[in-house]
N, C-alpha and C. Protein backbone atom coordinates (compact mmCIF):
# COMPACT_ATOMS: atom_id res chain seq x y z
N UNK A 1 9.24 54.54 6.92
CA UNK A 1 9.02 53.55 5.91
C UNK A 1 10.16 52.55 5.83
N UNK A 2 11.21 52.70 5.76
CA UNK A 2 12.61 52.15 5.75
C UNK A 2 12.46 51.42 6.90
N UNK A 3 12.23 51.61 8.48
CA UNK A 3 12.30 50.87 9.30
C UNK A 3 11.07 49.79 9.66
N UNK A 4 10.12 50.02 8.59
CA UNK A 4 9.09 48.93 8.55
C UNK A 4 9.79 47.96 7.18
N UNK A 5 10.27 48.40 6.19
CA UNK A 5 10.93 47.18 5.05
C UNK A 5 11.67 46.38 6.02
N UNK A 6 12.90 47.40 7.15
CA UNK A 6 13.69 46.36 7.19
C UNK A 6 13.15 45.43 8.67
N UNK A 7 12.34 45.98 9.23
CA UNK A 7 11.70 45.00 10.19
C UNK A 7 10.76 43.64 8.99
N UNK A 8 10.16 43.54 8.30
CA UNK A 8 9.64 43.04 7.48
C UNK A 8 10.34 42.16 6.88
N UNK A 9 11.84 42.54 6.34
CA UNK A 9 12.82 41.58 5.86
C UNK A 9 13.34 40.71 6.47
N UNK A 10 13.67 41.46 7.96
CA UNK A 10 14.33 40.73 9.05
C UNK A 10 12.85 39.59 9.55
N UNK A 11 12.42 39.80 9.60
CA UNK A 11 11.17 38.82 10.22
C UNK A 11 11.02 37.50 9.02
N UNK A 12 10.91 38.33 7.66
CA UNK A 12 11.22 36.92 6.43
C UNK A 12 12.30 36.37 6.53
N UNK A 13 13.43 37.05 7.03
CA UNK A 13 14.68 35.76 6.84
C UNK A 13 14.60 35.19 8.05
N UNK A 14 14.04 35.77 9.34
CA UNK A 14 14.24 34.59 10.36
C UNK A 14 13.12 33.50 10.27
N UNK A 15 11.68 34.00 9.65
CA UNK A 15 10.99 32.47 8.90
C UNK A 15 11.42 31.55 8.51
N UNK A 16 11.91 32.47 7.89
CA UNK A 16 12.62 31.71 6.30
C UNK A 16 13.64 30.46 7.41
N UNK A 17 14.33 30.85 7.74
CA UNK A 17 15.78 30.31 8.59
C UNK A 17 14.85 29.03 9.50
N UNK A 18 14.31 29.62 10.47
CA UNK A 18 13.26 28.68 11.23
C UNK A 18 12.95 27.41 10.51
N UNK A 19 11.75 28.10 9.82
CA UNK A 19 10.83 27.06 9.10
C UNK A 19 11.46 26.17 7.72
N UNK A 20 12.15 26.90 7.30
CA UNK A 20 13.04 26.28 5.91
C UNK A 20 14.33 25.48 6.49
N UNK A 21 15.06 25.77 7.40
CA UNK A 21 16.33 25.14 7.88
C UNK A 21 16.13 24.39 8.92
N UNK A 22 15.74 24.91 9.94
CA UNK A 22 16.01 24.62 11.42
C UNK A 22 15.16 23.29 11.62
N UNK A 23 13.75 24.29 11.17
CA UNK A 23 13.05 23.12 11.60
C UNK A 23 12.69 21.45 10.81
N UNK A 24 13.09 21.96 10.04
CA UNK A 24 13.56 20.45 8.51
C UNK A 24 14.47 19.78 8.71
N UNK A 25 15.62 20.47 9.47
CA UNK A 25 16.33 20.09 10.18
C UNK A 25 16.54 18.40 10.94
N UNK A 26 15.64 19.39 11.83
CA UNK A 26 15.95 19.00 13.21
C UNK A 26 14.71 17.23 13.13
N UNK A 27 14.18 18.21 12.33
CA UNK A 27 12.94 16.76 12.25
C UNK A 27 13.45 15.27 11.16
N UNK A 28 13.97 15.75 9.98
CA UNK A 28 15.18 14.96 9.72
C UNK A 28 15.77 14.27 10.91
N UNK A 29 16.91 14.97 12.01
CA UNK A 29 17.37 14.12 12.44
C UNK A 29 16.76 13.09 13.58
N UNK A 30 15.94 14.17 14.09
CA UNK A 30 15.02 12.69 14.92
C UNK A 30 14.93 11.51 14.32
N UNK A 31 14.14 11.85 13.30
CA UNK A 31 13.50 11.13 12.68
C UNK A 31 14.63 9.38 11.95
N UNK A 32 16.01 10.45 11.49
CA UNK A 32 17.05 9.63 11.60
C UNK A 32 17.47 8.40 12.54
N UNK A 33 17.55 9.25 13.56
CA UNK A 33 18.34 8.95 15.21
C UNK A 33 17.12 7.82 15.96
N UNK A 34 15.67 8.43 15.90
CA UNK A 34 14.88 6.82 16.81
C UNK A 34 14.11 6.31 15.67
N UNK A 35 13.69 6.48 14.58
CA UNK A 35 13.07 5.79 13.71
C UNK A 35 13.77 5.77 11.81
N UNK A 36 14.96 5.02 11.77
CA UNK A 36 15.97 5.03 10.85
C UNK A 36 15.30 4.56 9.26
N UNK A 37 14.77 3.53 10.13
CA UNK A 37 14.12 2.56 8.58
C UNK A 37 12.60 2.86 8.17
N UNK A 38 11.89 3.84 8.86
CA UNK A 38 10.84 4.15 8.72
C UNK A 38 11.35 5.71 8.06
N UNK A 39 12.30 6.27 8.29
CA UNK A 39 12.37 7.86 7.75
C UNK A 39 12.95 7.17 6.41
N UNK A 40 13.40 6.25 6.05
CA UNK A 40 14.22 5.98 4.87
C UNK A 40 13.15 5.25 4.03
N UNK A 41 11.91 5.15 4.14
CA UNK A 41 10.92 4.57 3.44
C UNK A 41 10.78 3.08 3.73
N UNK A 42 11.05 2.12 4.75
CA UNK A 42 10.88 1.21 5.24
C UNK A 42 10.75 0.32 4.17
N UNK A 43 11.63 0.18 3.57
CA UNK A 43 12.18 -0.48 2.22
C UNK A 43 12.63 -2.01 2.80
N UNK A 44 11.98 -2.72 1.82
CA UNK A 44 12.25 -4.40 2.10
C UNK A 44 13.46 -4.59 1.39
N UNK A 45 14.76 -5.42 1.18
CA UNK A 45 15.53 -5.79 1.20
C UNK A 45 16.15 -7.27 0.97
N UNK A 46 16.24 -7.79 0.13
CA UNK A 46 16.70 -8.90 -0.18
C UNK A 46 18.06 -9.12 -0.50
N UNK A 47 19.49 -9.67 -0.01
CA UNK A 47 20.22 -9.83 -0.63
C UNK A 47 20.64 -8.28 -1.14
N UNK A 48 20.56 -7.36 -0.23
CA UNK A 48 21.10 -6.14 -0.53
C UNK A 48 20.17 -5.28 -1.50
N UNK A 49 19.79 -5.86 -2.25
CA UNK A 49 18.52 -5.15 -3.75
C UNK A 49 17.36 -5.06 -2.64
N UNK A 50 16.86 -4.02 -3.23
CA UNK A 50 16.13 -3.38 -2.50
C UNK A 50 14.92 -3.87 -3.57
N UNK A 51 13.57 -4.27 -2.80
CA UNK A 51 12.43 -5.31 -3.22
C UNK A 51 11.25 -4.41 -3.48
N UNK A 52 10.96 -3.30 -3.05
CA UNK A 52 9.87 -2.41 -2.64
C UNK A 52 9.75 -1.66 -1.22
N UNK A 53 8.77 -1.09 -0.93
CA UNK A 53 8.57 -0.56 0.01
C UNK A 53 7.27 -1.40 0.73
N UNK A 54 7.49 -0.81 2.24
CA UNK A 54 6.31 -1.79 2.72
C UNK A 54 5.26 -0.58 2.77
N UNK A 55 5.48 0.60 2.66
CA UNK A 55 4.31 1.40 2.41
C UNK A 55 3.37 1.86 1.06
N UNK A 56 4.07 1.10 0.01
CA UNK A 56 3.68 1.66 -1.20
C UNK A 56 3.42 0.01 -1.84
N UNK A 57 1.76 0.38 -1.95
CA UNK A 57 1.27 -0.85 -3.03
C UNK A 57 2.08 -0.97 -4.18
N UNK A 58 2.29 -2.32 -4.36
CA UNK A 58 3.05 -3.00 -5.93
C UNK A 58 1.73 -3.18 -6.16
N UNK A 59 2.45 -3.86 -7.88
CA UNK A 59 1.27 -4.27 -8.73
C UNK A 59 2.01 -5.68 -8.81
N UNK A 60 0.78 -6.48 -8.50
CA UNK A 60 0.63 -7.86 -8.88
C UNK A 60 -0.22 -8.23 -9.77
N UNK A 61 -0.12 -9.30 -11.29
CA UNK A 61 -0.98 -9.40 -11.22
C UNK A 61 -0.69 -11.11 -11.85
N UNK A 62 0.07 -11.60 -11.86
CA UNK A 62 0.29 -12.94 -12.10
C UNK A 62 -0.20 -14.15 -10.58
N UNK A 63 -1.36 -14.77 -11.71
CA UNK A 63 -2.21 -15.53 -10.28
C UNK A 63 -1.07 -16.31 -9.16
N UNK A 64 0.09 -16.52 -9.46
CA UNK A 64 0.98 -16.89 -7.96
C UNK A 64 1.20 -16.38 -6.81
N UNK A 65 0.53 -15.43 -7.58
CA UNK A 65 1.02 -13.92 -6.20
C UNK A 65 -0.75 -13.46 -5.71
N UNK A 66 -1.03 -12.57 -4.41
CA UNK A 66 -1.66 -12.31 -3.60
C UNK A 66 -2.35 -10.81 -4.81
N UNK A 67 -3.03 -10.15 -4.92
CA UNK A 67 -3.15 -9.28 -5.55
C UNK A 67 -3.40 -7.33 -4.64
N UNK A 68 -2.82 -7.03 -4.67
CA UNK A 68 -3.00 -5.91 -3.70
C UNK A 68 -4.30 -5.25 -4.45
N UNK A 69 -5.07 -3.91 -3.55
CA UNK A 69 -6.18 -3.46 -4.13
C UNK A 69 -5.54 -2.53 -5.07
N UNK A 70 -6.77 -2.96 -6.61
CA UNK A 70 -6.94 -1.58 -7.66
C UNK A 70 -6.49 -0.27 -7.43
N UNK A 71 -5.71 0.20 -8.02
CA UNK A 71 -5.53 1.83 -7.79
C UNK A 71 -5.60 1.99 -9.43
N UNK A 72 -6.35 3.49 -8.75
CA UNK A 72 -7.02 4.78 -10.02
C UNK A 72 -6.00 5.30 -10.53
N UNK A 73 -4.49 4.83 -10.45
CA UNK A 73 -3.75 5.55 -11.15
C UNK A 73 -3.02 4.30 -12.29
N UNK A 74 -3.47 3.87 -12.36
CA UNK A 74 -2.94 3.11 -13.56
C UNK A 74 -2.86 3.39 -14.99
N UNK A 75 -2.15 3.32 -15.55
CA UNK A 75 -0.78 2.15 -15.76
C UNK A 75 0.24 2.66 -14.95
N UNK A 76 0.18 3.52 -13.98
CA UNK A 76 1.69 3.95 -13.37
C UNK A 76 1.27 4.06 -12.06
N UNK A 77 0.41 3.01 -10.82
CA UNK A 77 0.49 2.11 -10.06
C UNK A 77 1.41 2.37 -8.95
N UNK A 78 2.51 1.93 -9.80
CA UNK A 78 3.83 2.14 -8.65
C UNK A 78 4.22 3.65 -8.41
N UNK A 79 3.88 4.43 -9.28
CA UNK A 79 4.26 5.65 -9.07
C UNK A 79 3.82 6.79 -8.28
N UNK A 80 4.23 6.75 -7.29
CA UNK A 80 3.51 7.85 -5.90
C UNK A 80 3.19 8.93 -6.26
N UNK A 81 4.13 9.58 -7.19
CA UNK A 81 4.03 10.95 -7.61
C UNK A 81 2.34 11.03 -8.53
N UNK A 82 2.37 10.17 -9.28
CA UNK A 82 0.79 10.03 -9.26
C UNK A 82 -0.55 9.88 -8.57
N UNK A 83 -0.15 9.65 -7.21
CA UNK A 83 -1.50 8.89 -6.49
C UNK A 83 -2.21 10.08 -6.67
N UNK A 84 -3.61 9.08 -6.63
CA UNK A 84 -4.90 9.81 -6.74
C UNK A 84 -6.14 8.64 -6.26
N UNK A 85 -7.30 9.22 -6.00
CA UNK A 85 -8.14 8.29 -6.41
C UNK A 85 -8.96 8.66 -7.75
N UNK A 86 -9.91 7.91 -8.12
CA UNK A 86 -10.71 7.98 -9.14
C UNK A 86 -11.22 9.23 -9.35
N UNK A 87 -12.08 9.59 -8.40
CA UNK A 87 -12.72 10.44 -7.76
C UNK A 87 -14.02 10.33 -8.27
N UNK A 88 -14.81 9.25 -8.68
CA UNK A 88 -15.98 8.84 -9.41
C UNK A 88 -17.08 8.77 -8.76
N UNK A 89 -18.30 9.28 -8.83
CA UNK A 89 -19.28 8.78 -7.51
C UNK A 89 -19.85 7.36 -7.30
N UNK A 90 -20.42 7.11 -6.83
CA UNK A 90 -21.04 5.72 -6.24
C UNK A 90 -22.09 5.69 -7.41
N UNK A 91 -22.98 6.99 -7.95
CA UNK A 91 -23.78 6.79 -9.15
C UNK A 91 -23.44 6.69 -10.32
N UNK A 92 -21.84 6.82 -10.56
CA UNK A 92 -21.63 6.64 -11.85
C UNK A 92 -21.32 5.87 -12.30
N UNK A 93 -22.10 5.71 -13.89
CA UNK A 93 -21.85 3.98 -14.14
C UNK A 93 -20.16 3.36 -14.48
N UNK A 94 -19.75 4.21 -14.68
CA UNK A 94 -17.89 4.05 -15.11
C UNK A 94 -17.22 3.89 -13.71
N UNK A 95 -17.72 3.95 -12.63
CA UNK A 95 -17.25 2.88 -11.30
C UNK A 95 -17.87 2.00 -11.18
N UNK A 96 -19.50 1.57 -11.23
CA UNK A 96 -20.16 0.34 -11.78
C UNK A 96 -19.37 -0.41 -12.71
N UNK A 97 -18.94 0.01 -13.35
CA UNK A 97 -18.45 -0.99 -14.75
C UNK A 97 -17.20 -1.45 -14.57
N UNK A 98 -16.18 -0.54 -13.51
CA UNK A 98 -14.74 -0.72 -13.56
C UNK A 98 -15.02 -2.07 -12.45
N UNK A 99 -15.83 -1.84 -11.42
CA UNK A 99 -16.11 -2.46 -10.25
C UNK A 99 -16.52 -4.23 -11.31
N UNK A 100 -17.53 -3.94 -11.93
CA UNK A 100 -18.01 -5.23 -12.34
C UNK A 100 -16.70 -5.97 -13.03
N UNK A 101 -16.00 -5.46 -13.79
CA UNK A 101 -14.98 -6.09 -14.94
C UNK A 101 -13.75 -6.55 -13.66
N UNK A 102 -13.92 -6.08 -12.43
CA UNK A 102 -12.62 -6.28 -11.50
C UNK A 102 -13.09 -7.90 -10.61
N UNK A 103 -15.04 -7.94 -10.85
CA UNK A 103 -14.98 -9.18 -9.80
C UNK A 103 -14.72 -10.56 -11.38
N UNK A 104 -15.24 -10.08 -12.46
CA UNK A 104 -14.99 -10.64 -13.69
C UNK A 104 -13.62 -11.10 -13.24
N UNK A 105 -12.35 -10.40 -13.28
CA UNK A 105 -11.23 -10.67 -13.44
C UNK A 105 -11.22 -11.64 -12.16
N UNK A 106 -11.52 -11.61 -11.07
CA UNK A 106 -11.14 -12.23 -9.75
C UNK A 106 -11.79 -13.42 -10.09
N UNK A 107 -13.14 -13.71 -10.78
CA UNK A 107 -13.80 -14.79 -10.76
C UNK A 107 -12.84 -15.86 -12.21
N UNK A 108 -12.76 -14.99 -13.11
CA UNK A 108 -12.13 -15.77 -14.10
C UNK A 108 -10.67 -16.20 -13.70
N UNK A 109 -10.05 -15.78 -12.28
CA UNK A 109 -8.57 -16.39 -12.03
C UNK A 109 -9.21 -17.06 -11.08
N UNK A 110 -10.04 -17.85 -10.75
CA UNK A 110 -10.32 -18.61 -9.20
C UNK A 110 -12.06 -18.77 -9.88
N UNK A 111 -12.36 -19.37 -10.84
CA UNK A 111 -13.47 -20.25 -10.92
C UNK A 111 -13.89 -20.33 -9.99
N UNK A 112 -13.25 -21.81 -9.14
CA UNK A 112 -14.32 -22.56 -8.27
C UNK A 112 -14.52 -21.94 -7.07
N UNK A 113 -14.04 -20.45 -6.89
CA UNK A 113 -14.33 -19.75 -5.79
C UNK A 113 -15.50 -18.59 -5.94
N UNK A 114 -16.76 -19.41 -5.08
CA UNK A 114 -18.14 -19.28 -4.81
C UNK A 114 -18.37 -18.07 -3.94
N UNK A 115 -17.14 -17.64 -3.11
CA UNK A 115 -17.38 -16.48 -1.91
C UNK A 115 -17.84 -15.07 -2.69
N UNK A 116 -18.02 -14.59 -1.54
CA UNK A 116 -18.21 -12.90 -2.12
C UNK A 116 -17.22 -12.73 -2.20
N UNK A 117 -17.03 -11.72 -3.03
CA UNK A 117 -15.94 -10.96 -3.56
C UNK A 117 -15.53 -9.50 -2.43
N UNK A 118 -14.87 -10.11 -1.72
CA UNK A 118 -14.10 -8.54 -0.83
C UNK A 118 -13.87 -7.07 -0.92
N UNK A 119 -14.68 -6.43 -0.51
CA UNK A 119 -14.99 -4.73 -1.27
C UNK A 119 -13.45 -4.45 -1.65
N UNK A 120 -12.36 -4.31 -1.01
CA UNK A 120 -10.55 -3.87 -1.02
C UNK A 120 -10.33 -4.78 -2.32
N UNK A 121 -10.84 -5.26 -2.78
CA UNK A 121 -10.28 -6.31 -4.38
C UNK A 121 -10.90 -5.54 -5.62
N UNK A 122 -12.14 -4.72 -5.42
CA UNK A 122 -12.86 -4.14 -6.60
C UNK A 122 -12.70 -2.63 -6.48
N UNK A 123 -12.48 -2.15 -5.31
CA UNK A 123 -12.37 -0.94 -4.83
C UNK A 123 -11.43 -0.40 -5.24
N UNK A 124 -10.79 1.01 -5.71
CA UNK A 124 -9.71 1.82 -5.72
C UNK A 124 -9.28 2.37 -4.20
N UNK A 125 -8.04 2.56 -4.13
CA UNK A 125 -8.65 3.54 -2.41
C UNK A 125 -7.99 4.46 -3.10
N UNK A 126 -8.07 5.50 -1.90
CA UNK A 126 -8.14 7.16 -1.76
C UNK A 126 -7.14 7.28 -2.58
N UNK A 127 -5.30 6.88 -1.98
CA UNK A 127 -4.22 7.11 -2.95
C UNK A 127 -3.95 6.42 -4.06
N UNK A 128 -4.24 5.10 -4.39
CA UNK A 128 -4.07 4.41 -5.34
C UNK A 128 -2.58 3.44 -5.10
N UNK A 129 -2.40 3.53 -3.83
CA UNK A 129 -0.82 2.98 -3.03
C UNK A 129 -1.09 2.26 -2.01
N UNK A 130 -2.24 1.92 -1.35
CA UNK A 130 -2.04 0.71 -0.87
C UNK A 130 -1.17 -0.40 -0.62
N UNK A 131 -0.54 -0.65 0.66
CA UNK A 131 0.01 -1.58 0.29
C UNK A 131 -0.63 -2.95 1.01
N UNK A 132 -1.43 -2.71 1.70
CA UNK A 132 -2.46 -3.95 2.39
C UNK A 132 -3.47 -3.93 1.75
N UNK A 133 -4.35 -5.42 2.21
CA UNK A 133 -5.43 -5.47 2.07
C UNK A 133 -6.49 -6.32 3.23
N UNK A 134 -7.23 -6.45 3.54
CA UNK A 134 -8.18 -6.64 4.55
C UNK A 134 -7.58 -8.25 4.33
N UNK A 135 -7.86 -9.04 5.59
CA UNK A 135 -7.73 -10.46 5.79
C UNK A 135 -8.84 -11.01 5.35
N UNK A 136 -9.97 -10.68 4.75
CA UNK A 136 -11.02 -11.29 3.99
C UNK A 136 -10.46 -11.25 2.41
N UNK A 137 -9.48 -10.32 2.00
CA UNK A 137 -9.21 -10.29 0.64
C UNK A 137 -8.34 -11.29 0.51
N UNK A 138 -7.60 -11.73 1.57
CA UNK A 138 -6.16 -12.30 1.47
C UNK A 138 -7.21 -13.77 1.59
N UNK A 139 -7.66 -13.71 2.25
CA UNK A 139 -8.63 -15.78 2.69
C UNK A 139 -9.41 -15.47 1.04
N UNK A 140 -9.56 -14.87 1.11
CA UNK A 140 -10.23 -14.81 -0.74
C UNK A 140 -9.54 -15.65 -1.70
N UNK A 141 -7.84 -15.29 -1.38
CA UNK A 141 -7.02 -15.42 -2.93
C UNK A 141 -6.09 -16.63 -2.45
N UNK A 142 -6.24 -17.13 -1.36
CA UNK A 142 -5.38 -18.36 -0.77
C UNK A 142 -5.61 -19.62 -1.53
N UNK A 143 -7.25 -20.02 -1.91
CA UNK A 143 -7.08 -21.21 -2.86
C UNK A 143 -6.46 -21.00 -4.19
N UNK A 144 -6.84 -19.74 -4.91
CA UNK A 144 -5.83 -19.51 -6.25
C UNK A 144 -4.15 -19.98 -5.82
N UNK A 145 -4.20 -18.95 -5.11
CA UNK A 145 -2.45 -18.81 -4.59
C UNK A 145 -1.69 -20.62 -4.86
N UNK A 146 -2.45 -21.33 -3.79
CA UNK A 146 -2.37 -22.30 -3.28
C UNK A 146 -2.28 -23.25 -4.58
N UNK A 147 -3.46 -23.44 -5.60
CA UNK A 147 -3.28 -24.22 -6.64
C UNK A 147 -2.65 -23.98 -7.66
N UNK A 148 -1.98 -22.77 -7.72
CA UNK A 148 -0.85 -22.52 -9.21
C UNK A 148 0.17 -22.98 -8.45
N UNK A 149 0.48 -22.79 -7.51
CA UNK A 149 1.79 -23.17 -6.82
C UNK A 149 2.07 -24.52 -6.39
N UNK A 150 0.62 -24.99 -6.24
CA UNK A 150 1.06 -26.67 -6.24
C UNK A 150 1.01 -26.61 -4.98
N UNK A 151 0.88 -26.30 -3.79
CA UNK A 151 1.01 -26.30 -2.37
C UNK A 151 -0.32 -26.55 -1.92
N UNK A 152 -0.75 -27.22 -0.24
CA UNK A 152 -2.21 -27.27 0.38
C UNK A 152 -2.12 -25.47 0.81
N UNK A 153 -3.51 -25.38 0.74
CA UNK A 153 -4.05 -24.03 1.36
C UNK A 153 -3.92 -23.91 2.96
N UNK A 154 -3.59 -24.88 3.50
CA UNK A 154 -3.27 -24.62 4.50
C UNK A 154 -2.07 -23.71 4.64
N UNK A 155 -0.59 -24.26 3.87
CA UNK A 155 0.44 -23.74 3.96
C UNK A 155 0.32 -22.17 3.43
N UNK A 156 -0.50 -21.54 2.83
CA UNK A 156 -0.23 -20.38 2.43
C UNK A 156 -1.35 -19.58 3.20
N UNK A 157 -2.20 -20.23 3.46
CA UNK A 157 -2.92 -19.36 5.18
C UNK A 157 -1.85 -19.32 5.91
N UNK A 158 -0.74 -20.24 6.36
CA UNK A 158 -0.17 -19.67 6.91
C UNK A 158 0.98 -18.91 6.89
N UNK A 159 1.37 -18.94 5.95
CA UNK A 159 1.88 -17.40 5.33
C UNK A 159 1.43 -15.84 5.55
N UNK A 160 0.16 -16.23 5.05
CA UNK A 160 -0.72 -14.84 4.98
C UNK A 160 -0.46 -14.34 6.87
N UNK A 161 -0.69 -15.58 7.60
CA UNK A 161 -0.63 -15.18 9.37
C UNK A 161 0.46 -14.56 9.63
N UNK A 162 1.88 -14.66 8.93
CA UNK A 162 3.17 -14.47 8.91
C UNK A 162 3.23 -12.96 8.46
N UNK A 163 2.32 -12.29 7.45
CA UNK A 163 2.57 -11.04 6.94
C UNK A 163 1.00 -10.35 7.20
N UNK A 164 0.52 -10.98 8.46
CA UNK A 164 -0.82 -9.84 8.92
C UNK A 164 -0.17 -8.50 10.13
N UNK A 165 -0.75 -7.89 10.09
CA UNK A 165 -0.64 -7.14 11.20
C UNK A 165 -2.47 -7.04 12.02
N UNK A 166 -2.50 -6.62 13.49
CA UNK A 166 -3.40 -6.45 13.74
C UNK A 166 -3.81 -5.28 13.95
N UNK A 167 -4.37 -4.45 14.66
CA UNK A 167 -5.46 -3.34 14.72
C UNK A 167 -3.71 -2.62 15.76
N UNK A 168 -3.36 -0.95 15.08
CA UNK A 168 -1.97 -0.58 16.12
C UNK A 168 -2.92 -0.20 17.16
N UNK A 169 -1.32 -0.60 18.42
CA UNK A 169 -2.09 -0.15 19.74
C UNK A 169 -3.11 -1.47 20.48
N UNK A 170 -3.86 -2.37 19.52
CA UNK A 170 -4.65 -2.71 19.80
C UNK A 170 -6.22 -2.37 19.33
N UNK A 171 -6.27 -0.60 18.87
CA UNK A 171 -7.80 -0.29 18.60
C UNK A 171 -7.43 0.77 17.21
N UNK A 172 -6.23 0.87 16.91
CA UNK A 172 -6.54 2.01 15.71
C UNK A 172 -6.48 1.23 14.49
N UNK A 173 -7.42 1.59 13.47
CA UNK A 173 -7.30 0.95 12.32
C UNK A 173 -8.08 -0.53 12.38
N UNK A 174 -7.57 -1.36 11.26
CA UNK A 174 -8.06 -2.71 11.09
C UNK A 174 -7.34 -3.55 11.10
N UNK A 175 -7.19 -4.59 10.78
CA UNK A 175 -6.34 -5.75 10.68
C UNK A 175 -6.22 -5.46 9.56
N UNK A 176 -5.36 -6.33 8.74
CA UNK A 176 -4.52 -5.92 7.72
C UNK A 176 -3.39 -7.13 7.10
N UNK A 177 -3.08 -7.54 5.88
CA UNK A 177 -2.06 -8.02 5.37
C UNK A 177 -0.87 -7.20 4.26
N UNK A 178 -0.07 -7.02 4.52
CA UNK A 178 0.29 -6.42 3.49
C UNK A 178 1.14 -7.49 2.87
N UNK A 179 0.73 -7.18 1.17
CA UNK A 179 1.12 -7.57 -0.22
C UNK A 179 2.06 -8.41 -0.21
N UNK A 180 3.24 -7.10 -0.37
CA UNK A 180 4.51 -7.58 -0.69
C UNK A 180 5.22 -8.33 -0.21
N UNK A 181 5.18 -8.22 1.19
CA UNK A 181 5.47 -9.35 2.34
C UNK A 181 5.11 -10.51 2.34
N UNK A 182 3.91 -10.48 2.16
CA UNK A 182 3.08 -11.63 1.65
C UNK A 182 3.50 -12.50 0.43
N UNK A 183 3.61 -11.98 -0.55
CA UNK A 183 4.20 -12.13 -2.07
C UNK A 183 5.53 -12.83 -1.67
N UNK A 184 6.32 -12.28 -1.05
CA UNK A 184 8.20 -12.23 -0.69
C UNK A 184 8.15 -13.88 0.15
N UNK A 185 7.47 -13.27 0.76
CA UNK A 185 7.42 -15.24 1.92
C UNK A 185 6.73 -16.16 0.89
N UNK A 186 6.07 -16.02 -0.04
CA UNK A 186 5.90 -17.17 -0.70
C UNK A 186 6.62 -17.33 -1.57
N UNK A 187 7.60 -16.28 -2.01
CA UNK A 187 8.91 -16.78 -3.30
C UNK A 187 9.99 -17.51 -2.32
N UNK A 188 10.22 -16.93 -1.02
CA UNK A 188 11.30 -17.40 -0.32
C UNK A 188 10.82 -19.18 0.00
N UNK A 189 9.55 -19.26 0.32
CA UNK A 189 9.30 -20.68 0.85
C UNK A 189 8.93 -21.78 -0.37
N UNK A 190 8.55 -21.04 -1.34
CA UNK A 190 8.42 -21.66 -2.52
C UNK A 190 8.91 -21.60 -3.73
């Protein structure tokens, strides 16, 4: 009996040692050593103050700025430790209603804009952290953008070109703008 506890103990502390030390470790320092600013949360940077992250949706919601998509964790948005989604079905009317009051809001900041409304603008996603949104959401919010700021829509399309990314690799994922970047180049240029 004694030599099964202490085989048993000895096997938990070398887990333990492995999986708790070694290997947390070691993945830390890779992670350090070829990808520095991505293990450190790939944090934007201005003038030393640190601006946000480029992985974690801000909240925008003053019409100068680009608007990132709805998240289900609001009023605390920025807060990761919260993400969630809604988790609401497609039949229930309390995502109907959140959905309707969100193209309300988009239509009442941009009147004379006649387009459809971009599913990523009414939508929650999965975490509620988003920090992109589809290049149909971003060509959505360019004439708003464009007329509080006093600038042609040309100049802030091309902005938006400045903070797209395309599909990684070439085929994974979608195209994409992210937010903050987006947001940041139009305080810097304007």
């Amino acid at each position: 009996m004694i030599t099964v506890l202490r085989n048993a103990l000895m096997s938990l502390l070398l887990l333990t040692l492995i999986t708790g030390v070694i290997y947390p470790l070691a993945v830390t320092g890779v992670g350090q050593l070829f990808f520095p600013r991505q293990a450190n949360g790939s944090v934007i940077e201005r003038d030393g103050k640190a601006l946000g992250s480029e992985l974690i949706g801000q909240s925008f919601s003053s019409p100068k700025y680009f608007w990132g998509r709805p998240s289900a964790t609001a009023p605390f948005a920025t807060n990761s430790a919260s993400s969630g989604g809604s988790n609401l079905a497609s039949s229930n009317p309390a995502l109907a209603d959140a959905v309707t009051q969100r193209i309300k809001t988009l239509r009442d900041a941009d009147p004379g804009n006649t387009t459809a409304v971009p599913v990523d603008l009414v939508t929650s996603s999965a975490s509620g952290l988003d920090p992109e949104i589809s290049p149909a959401a971003a060509a959505y919010q360019v004439s708003r953008v464009a007329q509080v700021r006093g600038i042609p829509p040309a100049q802030v399309q091309a902005l938006v070109e400045q903070a797209s990314a395309g599909r990684t690799f070439g085929l994974l994922g979608e195209p994409r703008v992210n937010v903050l970047k987006l947001n940041l180049l139009l305080d810097g240029k304007y």
